[in-house]
N, C-alpha and C. Protein backbone atom coordinates (compact mmCIF):
# COMPACT_ATOMS: atom_id res chain seq x y z
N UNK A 1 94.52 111.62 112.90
CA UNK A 1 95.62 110.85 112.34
C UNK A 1 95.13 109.53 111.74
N UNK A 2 94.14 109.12 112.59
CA UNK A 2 93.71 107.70 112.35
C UNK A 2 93.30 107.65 110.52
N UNK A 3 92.33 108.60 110.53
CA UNK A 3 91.55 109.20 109.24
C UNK A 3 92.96 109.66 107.70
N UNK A 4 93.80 110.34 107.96
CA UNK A 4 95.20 110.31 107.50
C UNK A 4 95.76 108.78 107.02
N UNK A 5 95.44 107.84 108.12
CA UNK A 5 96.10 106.77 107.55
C UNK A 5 95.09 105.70 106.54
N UNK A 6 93.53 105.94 107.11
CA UNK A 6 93.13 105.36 106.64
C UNK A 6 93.25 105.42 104.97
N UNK A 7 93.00 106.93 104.69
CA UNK A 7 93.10 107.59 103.45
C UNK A 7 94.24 107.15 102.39
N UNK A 8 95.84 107.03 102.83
CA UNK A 8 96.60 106.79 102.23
C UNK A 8 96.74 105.58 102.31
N UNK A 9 96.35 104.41 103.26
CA UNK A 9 96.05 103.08 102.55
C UNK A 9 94.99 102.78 101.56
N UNK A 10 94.33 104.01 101.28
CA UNK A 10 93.14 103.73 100.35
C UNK A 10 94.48 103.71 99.24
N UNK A 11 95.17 105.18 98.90
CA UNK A 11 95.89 105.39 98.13
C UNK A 11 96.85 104.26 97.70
N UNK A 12 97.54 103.70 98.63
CA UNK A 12 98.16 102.09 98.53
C UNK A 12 97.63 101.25 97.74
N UNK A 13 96.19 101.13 98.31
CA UNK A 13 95.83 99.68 97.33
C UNK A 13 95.10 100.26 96.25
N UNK A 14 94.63 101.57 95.99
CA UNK A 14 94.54 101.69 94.66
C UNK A 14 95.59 101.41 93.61
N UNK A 15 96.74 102.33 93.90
CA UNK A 15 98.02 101.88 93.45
C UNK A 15 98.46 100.73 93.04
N UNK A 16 98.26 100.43 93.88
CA UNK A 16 99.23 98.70 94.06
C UNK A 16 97.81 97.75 93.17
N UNK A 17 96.51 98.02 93.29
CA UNK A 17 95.64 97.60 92.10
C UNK A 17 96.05 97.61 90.92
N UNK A 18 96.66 98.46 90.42
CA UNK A 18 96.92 99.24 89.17
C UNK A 18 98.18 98.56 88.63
N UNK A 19 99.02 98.16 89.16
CA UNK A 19 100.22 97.08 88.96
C UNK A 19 99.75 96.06 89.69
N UNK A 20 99.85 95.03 88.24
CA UNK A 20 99.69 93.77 89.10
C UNK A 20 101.14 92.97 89.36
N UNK A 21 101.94 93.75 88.89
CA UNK A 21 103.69 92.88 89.40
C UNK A 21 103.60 93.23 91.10
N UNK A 22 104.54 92.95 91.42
CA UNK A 22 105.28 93.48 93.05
C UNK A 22 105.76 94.61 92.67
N UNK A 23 105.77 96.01 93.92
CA UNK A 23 106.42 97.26 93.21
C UNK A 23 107.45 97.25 94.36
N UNK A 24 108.48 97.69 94.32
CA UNK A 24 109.29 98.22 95.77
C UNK A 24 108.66 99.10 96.46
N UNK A 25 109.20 98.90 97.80
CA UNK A 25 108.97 100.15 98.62
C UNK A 25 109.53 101.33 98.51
N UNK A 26 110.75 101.21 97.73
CA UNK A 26 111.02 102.78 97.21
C UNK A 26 110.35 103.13 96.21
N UNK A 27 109.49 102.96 95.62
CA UNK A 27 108.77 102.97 94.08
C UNK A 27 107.46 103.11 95.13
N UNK A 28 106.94 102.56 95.85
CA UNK A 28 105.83 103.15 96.40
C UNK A 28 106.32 104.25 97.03
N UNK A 29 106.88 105.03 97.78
CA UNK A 29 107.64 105.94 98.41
C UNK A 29 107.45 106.81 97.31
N UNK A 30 107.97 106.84 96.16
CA UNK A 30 108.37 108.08 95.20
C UNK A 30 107.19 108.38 94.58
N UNK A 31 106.38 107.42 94.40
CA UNK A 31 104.87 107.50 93.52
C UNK A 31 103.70 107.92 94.33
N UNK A 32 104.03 107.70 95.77
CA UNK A 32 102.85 108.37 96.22
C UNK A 32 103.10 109.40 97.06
N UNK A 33 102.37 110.46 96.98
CA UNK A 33 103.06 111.95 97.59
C UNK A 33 102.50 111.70 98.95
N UNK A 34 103.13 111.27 99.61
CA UNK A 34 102.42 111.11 101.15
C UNK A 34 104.07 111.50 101.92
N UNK A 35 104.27 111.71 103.01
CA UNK A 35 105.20 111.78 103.99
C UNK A 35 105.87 110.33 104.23
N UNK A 36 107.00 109.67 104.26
CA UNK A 36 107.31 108.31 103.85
C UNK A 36 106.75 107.34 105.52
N UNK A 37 107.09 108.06 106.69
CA UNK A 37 106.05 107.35 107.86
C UNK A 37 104.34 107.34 108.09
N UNK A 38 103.70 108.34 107.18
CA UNK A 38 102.45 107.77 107.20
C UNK A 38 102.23 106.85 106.32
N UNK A 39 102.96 106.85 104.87
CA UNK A 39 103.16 105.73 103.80
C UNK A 39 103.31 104.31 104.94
N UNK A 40 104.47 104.32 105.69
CA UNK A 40 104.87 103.23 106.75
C UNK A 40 103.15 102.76 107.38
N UNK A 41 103.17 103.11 107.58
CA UNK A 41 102.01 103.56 109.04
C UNK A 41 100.79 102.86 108.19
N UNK A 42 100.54 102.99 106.84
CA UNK A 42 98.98 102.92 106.42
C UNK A 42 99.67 101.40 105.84
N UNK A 43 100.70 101.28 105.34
CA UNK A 43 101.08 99.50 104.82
C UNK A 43 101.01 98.46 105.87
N UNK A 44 101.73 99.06 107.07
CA UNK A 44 101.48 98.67 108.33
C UNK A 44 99.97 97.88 108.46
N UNK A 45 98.94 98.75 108.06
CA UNK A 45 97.29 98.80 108.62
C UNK A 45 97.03 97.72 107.68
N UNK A 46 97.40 97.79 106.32
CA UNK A 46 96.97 97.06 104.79
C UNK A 46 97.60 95.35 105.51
N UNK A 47 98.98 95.15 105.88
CA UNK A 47 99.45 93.92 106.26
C UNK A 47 98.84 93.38 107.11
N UNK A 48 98.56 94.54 108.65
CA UNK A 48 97.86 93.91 109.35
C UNK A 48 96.47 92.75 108.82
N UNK A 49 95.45 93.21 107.96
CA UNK A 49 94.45 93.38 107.79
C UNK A 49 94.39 92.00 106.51
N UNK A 50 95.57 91.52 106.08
CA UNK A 50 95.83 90.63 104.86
C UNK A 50 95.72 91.26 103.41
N UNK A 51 95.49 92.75 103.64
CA UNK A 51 95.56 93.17 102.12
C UNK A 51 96.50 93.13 101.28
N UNK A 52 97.59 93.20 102.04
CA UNK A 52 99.38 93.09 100.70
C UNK A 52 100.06 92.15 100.96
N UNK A 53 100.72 91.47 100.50
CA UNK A 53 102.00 90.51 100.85
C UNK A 53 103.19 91.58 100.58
N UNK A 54 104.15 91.47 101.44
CA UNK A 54 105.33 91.99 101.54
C UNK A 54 106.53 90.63 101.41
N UNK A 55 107.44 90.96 100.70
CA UNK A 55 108.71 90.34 100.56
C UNK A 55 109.99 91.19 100.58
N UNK A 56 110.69 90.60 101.48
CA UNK A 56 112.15 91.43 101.57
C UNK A 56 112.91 90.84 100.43
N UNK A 57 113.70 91.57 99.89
CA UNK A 57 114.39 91.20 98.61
C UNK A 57 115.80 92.10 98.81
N UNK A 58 116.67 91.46 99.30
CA UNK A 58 118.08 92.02 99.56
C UNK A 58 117.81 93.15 100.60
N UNK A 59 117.93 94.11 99.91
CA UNK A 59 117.95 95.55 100.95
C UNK A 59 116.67 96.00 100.71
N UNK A 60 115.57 95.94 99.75
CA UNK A 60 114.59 97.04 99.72
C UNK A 60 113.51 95.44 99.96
N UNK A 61 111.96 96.03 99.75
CA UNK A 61 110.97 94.96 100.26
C UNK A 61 109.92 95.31 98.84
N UNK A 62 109.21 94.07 98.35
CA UNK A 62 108.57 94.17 97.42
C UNK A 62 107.08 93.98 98.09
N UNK A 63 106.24 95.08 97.48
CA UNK A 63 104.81 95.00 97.66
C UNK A 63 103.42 94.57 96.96
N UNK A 64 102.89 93.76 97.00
CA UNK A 64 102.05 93.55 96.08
C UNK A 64 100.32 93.81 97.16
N UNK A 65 99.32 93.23 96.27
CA UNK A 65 97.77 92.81 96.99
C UNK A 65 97.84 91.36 96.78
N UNK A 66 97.24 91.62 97.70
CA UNK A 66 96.62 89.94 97.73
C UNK A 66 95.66 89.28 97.34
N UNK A 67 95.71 89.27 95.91
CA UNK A 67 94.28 88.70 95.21
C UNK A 67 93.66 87.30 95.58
């Protein structure tokens, strides 16, 4: 599992490389074909770690990297 998450936070910050705006978390959700709790699970690992800034924005949360 560990290996699973590591993988799709790779997928995250490639992504999220690739736009340099903030994307939503439903826009990461729909764009990356992962299961939406290992998606959880590997942003989780990326925040821990200082790779993304997260912002809540009304109801959904905006994601960026942290250049």
């Amino acid at each position: 599992m560990i290996t699973e998450i590591g993988i799709t936070a790779g997928d995250i910050w490639h992504y999220l490389d690739q736009h340099y705006e903030a994307v939503s978390l439903t826009q990461l959700v729909s764009e990356i074909n992962r299961p939406k709790d290992l998606l959880l699970m590997s942003l989780g690992w990326l925040a821990r770690e200082g790779h993304v800034i997260l912002n809540q924005e009304s109801d959904n949360y905006k994601v960026s990297l942290r250049r």
